[in-house]
Each structure stands twice: as C-alpha cells, then as structure tokens.
Protein backbone atom coordinates (compact mmCIF):
# COMPACT_ATOMS: atom_id res chain seq x y z
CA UNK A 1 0.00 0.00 0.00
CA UNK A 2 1.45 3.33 -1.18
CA UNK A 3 -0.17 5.50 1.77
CA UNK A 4 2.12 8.68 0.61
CA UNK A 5 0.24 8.10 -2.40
CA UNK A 6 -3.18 8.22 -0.75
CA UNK A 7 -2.44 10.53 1.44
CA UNK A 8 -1.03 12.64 -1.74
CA UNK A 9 -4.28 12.13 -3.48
CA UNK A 10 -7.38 12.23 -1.24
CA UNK A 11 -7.54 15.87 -0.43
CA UNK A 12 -8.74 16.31 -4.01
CA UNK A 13 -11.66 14.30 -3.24
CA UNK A 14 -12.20 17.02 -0.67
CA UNK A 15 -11.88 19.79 -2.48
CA UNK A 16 -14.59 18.60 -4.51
CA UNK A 17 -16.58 17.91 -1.88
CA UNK A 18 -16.14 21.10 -0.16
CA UNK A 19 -16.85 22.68 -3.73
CA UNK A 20 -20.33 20.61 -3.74
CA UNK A 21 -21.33 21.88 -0.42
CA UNK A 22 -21.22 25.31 -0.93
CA UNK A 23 -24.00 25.38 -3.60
CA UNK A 24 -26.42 23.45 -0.19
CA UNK A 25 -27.32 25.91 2.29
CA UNK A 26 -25.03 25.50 4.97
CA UNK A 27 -28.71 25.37 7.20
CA UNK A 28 -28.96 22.31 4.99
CA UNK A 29 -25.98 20.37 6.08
CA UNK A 30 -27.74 18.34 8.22
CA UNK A 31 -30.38 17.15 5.90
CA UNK A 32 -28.68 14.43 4.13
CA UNK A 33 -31.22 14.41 0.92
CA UNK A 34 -30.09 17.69 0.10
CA UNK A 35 -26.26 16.37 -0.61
CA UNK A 36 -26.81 12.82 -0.84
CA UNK A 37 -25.09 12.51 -4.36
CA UNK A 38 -21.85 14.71 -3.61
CA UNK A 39 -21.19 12.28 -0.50
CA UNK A 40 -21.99 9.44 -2.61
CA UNK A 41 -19.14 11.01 -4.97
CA UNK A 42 -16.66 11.65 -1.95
CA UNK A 43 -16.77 8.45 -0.72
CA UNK A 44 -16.51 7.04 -4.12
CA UNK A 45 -13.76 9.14 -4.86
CA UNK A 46 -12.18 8.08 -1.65
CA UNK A 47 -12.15 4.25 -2.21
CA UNK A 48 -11.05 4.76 -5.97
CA UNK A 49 -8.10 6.81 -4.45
CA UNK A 50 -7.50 4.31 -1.76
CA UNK A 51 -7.36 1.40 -4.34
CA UNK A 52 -5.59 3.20 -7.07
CA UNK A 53 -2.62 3.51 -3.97
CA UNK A 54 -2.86 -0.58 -3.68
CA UNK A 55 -4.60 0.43 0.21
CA UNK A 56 -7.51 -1.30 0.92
CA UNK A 57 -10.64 0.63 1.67
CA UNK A 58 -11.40 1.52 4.24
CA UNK A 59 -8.42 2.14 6.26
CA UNK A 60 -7.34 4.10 9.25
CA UNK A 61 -5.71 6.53 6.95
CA UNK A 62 -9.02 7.08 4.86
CA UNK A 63 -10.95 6.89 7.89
CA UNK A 64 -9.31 9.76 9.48
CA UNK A 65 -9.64 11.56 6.28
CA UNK A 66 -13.63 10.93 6.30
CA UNK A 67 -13.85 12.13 10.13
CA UNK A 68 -11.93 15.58 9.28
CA UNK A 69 -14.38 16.27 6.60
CA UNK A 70 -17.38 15.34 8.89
CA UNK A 71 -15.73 17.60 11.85
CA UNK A 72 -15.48 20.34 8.90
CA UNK A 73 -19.44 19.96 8.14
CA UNK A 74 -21.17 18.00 10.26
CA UNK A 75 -20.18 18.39 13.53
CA UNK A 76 -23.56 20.49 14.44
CA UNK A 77 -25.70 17.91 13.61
CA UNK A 78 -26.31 15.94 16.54
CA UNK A 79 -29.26 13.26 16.61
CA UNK A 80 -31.33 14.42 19.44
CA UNK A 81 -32.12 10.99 20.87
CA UNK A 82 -35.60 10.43 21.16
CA UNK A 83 -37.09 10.27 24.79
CA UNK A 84 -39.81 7.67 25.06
CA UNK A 85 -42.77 8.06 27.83
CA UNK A 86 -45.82 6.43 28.98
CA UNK A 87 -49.14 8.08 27.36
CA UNK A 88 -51.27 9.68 29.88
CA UNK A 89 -53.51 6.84 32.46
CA UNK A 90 -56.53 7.65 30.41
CA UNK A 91 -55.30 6.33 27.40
CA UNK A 92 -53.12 3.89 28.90
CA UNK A 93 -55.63 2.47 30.44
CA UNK A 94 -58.49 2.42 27.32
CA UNK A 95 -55.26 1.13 25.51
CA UNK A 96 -55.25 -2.08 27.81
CA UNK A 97 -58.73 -2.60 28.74
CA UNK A 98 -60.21 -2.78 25.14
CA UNK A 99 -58.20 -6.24 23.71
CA UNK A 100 -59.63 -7.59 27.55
CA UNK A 101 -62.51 -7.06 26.89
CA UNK A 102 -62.80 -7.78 23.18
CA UNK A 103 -61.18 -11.24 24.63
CA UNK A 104 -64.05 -11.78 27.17
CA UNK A 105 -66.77 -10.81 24.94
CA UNK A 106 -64.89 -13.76 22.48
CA UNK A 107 -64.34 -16.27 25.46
CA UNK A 108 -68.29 -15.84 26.07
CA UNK A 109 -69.62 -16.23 22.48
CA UNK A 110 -67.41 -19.05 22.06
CA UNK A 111 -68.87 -20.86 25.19
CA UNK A 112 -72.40 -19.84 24.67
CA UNK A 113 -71.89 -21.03 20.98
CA UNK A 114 -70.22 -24.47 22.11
CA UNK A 115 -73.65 -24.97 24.63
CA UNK A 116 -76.08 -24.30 22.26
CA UNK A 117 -74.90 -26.33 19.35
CA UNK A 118 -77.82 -28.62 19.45
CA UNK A 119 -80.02 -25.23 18.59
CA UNK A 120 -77.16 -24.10 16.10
C-alpha cells in the first residue's frame, strides 16, 4: 500500500466535496437528501483513491480523512435521541382494557356457541 500516495491524493476528493457543499445551504448540512449525491461522490472518490494507492478501503488513513471532513461539516448535527414516555392513564388504560374485553366478549360467544350447538 502506497499511503504517501493516498495521502497525496485524497484531499482532491475534498476539495470537490467542499466545492459541492457550498452550492447546499449550509442550514442544509444536516439534511442528508439535500447532498446525498456529492457524498456518494466523496466516498466514491475516496475508495477509488485508496485502491488506485494498492490500500484497501477503508483504512485508518481514509478513515481519518472521512472524520476531518465530517468535523469540517457535520459536527452540528447531533441526533437528538428520542425520549420515550408512557401516554397519559386515560389512554393507557383504554389502551389495555379494550383487547380484555374484546377477549371476554370472544371467550363468552365461544362458550355460549359451544352450549347451544344442538339449537345451532
């Protein structure tokens, strides 16, 4: 693996990706449909650099290359983690007590059915 060689070549692939990213709204960054196809070209660009060096992709080199350019753009966009809770007890409850009692109600027909077969 020629990693001078890689190392030589890949900020070209970030060029052009920084070029890319200036025509998306930098409020747009975070939104990865609006620059889906430019990082689909950067990291494209990165593996063909990678194997044109005789590296194998990916590699720590390319990796640290990748994590630069996602500190240089990305590094507002934090995933807000979603914070599950209970629904309120009125809900929770109807939420529970409906399948309970759509299984009694079953239980019942099925057992009144089953007694009266001879009517049936």
């Amino acid at each position: 693996c020629n990693e001078s060689l890689m190392l030589e070549k890949l900020p070209a692939c970030g060029k052009y990706f920084e070029e890319m990213m200036k025509k998306v709204d930098s409020k747009k960054w975070c939104n990865l449909t609006e620059f889906i196809k430019y990082y689909d070209i950067f990291t494209q660009c990165t593996e063909h650099e990678a194997f044109y060096a005789s590296c194998f992709w990916p590699n720590p080199l390319v990796e640290g290359f990748i994590t630069r350019i996602h500190k240089q753009f990305f590094l507002n966009c934090t995933s807000e983690d979603v914070l599950w809770e209970d629904p309120p007890d009125e809900i929770l409850i109807t939420l529970i007590l409906i399948p309970v009692m759509l299984t009694c109600a079953m239980i019942t027909l099925v057992v009144w059915c089953s007694k009266r077969s001879d009517i049936l």
